[in-house]
PDB file of N, CA and C in Angstrom:
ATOM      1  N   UNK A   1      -6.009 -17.019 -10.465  1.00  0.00           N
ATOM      2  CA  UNK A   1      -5.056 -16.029  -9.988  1.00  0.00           C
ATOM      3  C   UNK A   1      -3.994 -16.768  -9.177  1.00  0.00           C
ATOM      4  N   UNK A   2      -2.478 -16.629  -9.488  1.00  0.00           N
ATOM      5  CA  UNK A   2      -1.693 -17.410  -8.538  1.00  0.00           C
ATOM      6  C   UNK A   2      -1.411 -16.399  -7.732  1.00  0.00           C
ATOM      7  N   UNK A   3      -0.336 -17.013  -6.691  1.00  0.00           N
ATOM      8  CA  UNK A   3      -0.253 -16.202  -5.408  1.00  0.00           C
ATOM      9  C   UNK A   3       0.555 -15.312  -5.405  1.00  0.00           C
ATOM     10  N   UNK A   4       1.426 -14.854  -6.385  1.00  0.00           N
ATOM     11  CA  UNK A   4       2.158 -13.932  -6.583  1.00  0.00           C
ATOM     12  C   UNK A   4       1.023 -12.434  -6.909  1.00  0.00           C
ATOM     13  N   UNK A   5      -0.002 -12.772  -7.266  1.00  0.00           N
ATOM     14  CA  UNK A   5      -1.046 -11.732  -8.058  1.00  0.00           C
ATOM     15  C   UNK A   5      -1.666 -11.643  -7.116  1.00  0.00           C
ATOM     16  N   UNK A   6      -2.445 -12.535  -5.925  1.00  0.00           N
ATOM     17  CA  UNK A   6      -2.737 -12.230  -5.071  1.00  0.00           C
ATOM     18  C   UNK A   6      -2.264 -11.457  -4.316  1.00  0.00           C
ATOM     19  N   UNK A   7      -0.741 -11.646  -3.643  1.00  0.00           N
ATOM     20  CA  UNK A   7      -0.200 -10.961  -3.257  1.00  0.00           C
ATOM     21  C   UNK A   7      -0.314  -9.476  -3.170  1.00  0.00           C
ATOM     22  N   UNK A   8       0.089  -9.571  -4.237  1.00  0.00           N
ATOM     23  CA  UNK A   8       0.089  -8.066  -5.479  1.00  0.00           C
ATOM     24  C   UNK A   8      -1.713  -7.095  -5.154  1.00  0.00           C
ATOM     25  N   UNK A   9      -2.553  -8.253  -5.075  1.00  0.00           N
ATOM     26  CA  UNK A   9      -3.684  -7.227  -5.059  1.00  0.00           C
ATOM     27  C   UNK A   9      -3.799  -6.963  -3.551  1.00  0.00           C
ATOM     28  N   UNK A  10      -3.220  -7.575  -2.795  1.00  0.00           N
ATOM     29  CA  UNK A  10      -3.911  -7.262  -1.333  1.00  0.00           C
ATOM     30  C   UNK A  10      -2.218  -6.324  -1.061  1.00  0.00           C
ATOM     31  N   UNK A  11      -1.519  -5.791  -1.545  1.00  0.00           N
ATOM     32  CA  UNK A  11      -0.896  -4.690  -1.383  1.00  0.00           C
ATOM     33  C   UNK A  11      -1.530  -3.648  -1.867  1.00  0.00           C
ATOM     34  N   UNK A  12      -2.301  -3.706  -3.185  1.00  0.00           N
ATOM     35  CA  UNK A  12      -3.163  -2.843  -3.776  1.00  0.00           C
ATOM     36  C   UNK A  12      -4.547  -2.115  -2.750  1.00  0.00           C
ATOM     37  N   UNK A  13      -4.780  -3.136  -2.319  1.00  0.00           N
ATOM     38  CA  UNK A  13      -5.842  -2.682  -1.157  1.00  0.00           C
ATOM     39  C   UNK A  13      -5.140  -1.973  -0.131  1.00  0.00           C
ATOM     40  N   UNK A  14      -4.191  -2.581   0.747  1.00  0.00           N
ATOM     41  CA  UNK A  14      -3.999  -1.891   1.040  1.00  0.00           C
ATOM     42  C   UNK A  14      -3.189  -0.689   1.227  1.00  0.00           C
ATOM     43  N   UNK A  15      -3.006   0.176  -0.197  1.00  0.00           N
ATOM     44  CA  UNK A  15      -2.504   1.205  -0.701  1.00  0.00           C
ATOM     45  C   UNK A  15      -3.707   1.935  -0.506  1.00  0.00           C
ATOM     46  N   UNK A  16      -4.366   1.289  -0.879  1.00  0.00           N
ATOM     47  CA  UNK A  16      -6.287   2.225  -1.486  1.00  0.00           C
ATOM     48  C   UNK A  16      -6.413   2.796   0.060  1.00  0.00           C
ATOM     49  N   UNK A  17      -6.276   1.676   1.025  1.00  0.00           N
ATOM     50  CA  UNK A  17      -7.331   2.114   2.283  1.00  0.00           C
ATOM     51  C   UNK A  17      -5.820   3.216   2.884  1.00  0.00           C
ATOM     52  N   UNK A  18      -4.851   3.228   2.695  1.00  0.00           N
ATOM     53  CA  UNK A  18      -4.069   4.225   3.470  1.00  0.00           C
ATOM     54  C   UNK A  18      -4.524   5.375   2.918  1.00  0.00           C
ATOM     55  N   UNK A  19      -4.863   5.728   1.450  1.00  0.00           N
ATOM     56  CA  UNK A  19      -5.070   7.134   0.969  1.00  0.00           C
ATOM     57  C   UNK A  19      -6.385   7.407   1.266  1.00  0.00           C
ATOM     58  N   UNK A  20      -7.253   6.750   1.315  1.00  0.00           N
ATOM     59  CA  UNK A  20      -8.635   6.799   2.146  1.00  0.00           C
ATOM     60  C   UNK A  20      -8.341   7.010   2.950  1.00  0.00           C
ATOM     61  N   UNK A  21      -7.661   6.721   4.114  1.00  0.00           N
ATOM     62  CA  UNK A  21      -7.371   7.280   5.472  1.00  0.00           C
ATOM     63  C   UNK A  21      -6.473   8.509   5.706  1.00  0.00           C
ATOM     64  N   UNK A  22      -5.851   9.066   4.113  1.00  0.00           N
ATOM     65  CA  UNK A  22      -5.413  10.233   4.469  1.00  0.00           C
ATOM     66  C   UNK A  22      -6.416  11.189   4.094  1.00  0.00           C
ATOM     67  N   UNK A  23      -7.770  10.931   3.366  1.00  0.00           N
ATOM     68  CA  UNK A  23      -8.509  11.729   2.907  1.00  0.00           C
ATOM     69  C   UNK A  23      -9.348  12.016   4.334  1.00  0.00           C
ATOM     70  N   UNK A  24      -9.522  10.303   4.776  1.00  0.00           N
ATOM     71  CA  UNK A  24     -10.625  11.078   6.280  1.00  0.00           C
ATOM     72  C   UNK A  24     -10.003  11.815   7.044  1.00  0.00           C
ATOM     73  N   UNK A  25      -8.767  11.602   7.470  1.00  0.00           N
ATOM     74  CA  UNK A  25      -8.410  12.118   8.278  1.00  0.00           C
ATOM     75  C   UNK A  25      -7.588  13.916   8.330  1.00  0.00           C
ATOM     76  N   UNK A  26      -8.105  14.062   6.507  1.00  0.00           N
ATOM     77  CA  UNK A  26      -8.052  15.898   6.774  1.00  0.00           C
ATOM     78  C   UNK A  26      -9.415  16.119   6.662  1.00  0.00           C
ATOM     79  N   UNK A  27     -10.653  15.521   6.450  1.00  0.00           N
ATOM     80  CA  UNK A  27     -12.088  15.940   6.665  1.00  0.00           C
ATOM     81  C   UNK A  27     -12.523  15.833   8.312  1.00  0.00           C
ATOM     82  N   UNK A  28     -11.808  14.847   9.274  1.00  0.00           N
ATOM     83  CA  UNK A  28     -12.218  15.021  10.451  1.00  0.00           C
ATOM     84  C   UNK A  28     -11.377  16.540  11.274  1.00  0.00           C
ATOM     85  N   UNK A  29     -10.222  16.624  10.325  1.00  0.00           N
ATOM     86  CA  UNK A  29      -9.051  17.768  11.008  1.00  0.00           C
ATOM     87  C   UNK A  29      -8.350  16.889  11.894  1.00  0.00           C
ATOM     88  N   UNK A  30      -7.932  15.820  11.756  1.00  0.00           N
ATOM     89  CA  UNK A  30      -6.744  15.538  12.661  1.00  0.00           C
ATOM     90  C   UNK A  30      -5.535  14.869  11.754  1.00  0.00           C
ATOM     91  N   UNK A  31      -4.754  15.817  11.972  1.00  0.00           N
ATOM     92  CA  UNK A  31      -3.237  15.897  11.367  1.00  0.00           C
ATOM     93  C   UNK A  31      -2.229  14.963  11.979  1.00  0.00           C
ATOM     94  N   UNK A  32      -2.402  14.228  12.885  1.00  0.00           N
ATOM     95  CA  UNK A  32      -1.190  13.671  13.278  1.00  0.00           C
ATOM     96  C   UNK A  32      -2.195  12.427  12.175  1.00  0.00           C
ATOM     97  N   UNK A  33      -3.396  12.151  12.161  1.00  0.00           N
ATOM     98  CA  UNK A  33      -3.867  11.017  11.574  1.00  0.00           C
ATOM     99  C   UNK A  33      -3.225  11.110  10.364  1.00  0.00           C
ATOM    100  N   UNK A  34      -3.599  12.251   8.997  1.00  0.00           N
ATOM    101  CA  UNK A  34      -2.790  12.035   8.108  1.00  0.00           C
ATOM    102  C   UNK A  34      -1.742  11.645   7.735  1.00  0.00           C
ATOM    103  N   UNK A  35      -1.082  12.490   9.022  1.00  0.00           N
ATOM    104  CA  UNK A  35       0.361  11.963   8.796  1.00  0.00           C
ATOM    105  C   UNK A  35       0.338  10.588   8.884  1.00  0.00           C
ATOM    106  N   UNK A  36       0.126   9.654   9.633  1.00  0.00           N
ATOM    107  CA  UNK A  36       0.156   8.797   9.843  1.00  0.00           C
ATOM    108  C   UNK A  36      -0.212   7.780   8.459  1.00  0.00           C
ATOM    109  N   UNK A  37      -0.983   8.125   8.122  1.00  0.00           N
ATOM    110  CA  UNK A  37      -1.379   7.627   6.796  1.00  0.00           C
ATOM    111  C   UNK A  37      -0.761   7.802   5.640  1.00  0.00           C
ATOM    112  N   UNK A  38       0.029   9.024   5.658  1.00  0.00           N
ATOM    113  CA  UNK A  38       0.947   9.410   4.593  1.00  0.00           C
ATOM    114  C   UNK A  38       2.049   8.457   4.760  1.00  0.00           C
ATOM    115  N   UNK A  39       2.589   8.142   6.086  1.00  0.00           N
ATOM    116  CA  UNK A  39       3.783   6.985   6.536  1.00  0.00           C
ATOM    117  C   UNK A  39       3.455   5.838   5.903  1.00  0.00           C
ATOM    118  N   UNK A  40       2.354   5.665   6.374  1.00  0.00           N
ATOM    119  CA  UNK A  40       1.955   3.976   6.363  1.00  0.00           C
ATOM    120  C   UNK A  40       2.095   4.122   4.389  1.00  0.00           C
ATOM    121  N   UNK A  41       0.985   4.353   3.846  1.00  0.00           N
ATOM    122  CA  UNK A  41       0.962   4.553   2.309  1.00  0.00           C
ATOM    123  C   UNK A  41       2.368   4.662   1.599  1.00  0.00           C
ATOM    124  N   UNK A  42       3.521   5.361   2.326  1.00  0.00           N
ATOM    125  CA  UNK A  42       4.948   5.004   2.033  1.00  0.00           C
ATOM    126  C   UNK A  42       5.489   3.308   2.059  1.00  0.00           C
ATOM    127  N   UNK A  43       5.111   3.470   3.178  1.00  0.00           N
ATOM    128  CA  UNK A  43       5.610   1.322   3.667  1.00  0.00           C
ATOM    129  C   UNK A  43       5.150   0.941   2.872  1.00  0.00           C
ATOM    130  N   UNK A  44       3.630   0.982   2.793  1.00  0.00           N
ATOM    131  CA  UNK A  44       2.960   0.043   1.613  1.00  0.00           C
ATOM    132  C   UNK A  44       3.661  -0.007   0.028  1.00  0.00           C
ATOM    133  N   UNK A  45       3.461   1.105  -0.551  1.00  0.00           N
ATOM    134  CA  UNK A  45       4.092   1.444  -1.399  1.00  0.00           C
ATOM    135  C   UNK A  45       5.737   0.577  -1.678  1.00  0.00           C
ATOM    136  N   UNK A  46       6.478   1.178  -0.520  1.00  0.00           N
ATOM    137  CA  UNK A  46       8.056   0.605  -0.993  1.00  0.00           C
ATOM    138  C   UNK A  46       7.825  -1.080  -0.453  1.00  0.00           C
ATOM    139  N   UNK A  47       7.208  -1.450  -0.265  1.00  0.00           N
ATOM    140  CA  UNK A  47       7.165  -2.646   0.101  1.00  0.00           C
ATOM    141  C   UNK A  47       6.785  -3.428  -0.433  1.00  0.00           C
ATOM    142  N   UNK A  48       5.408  -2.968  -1.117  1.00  0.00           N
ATOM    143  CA  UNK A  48       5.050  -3.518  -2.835  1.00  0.00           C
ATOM    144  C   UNK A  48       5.735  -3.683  -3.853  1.00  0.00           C
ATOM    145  N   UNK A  49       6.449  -2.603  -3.960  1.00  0.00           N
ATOM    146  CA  UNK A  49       7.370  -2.202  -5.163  1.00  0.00           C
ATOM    147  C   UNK A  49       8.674  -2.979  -4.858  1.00  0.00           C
ATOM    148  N   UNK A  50       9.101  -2.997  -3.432  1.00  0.00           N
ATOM    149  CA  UNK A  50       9.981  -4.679  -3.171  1.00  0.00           C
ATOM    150  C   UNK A  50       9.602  -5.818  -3.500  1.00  0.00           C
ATOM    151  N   UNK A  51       8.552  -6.182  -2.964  1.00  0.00           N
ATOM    152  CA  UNK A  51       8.030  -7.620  -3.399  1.00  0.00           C
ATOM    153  C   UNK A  51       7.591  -8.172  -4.981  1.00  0.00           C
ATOM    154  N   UNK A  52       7.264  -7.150  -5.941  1.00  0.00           N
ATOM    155  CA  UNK A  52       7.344  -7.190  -7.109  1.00  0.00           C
ATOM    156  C   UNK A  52       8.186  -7.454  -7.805  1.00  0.00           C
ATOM    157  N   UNK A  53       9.208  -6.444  -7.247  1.00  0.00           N
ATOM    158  CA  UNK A  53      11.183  -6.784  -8.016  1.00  0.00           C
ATOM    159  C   UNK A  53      11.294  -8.234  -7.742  1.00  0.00           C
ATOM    160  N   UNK A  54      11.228  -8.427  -6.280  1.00  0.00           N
ATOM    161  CA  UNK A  54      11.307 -10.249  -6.078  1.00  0.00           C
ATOM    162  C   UNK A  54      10.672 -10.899  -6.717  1.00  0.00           C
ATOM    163  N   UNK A  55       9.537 -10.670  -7.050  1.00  0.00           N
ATOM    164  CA  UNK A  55       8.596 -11.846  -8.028  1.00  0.00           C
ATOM    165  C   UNK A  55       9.108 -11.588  -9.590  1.00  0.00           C
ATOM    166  N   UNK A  56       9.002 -10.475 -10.032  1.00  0.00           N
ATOM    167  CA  UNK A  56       9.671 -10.393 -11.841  1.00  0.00           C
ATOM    168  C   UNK A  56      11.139 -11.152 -11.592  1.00  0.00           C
ATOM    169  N   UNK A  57      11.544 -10.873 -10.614  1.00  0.00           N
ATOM    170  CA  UNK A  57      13.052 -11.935 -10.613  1.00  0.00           C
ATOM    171  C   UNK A  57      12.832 -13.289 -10.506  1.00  0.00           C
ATOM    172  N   UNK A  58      11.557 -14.180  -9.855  1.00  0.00           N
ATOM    173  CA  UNK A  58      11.879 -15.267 -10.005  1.00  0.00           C
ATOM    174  C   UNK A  58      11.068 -15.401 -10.874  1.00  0.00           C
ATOM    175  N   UNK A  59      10.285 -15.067 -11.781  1.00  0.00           N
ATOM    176  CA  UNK A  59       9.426 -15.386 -12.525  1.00  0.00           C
ATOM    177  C   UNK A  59       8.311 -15.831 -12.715  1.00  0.00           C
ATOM    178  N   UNK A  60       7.616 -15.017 -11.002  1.00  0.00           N
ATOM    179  CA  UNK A  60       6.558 -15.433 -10.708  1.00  0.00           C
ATOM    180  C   UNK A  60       5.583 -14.396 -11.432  1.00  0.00           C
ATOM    181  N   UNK A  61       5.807 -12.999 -12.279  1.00  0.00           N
ATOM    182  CA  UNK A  61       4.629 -12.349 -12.697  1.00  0.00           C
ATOM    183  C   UNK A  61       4.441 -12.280 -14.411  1.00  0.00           C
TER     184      UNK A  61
END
């Protein structure tokens, strides 16, 4: 696996654990937590989806 894929999977993780943390946090009932998790899972997300464009551009994937 080179490090561009690495990369790539440990954004993947942590995509997984933000939506896991929006799931606990409407089973415990605390809403500012979701929210919070709904934010973060955004960052992750556009931030992945940045760093990808950068790698298909240099021709790292």
């Amino acid at each position: 696996m080179n490090k561009a894929k690495a990369v790539m999977f440990i954004f993947a993780i942590a995509a997984m654990l933000s939506m896991i943390s929006i799931g606990y946090a409407i089973a415990a009932q605390t809403w500012l937590g979701a929210i919070a998790g709904i934010v973060a899972l955004y960052v992750v997300m556009s931030v992945g989806f940045k760093t990808k464009r950068k790698f298909r551009d240099q021709g790292l994937l």
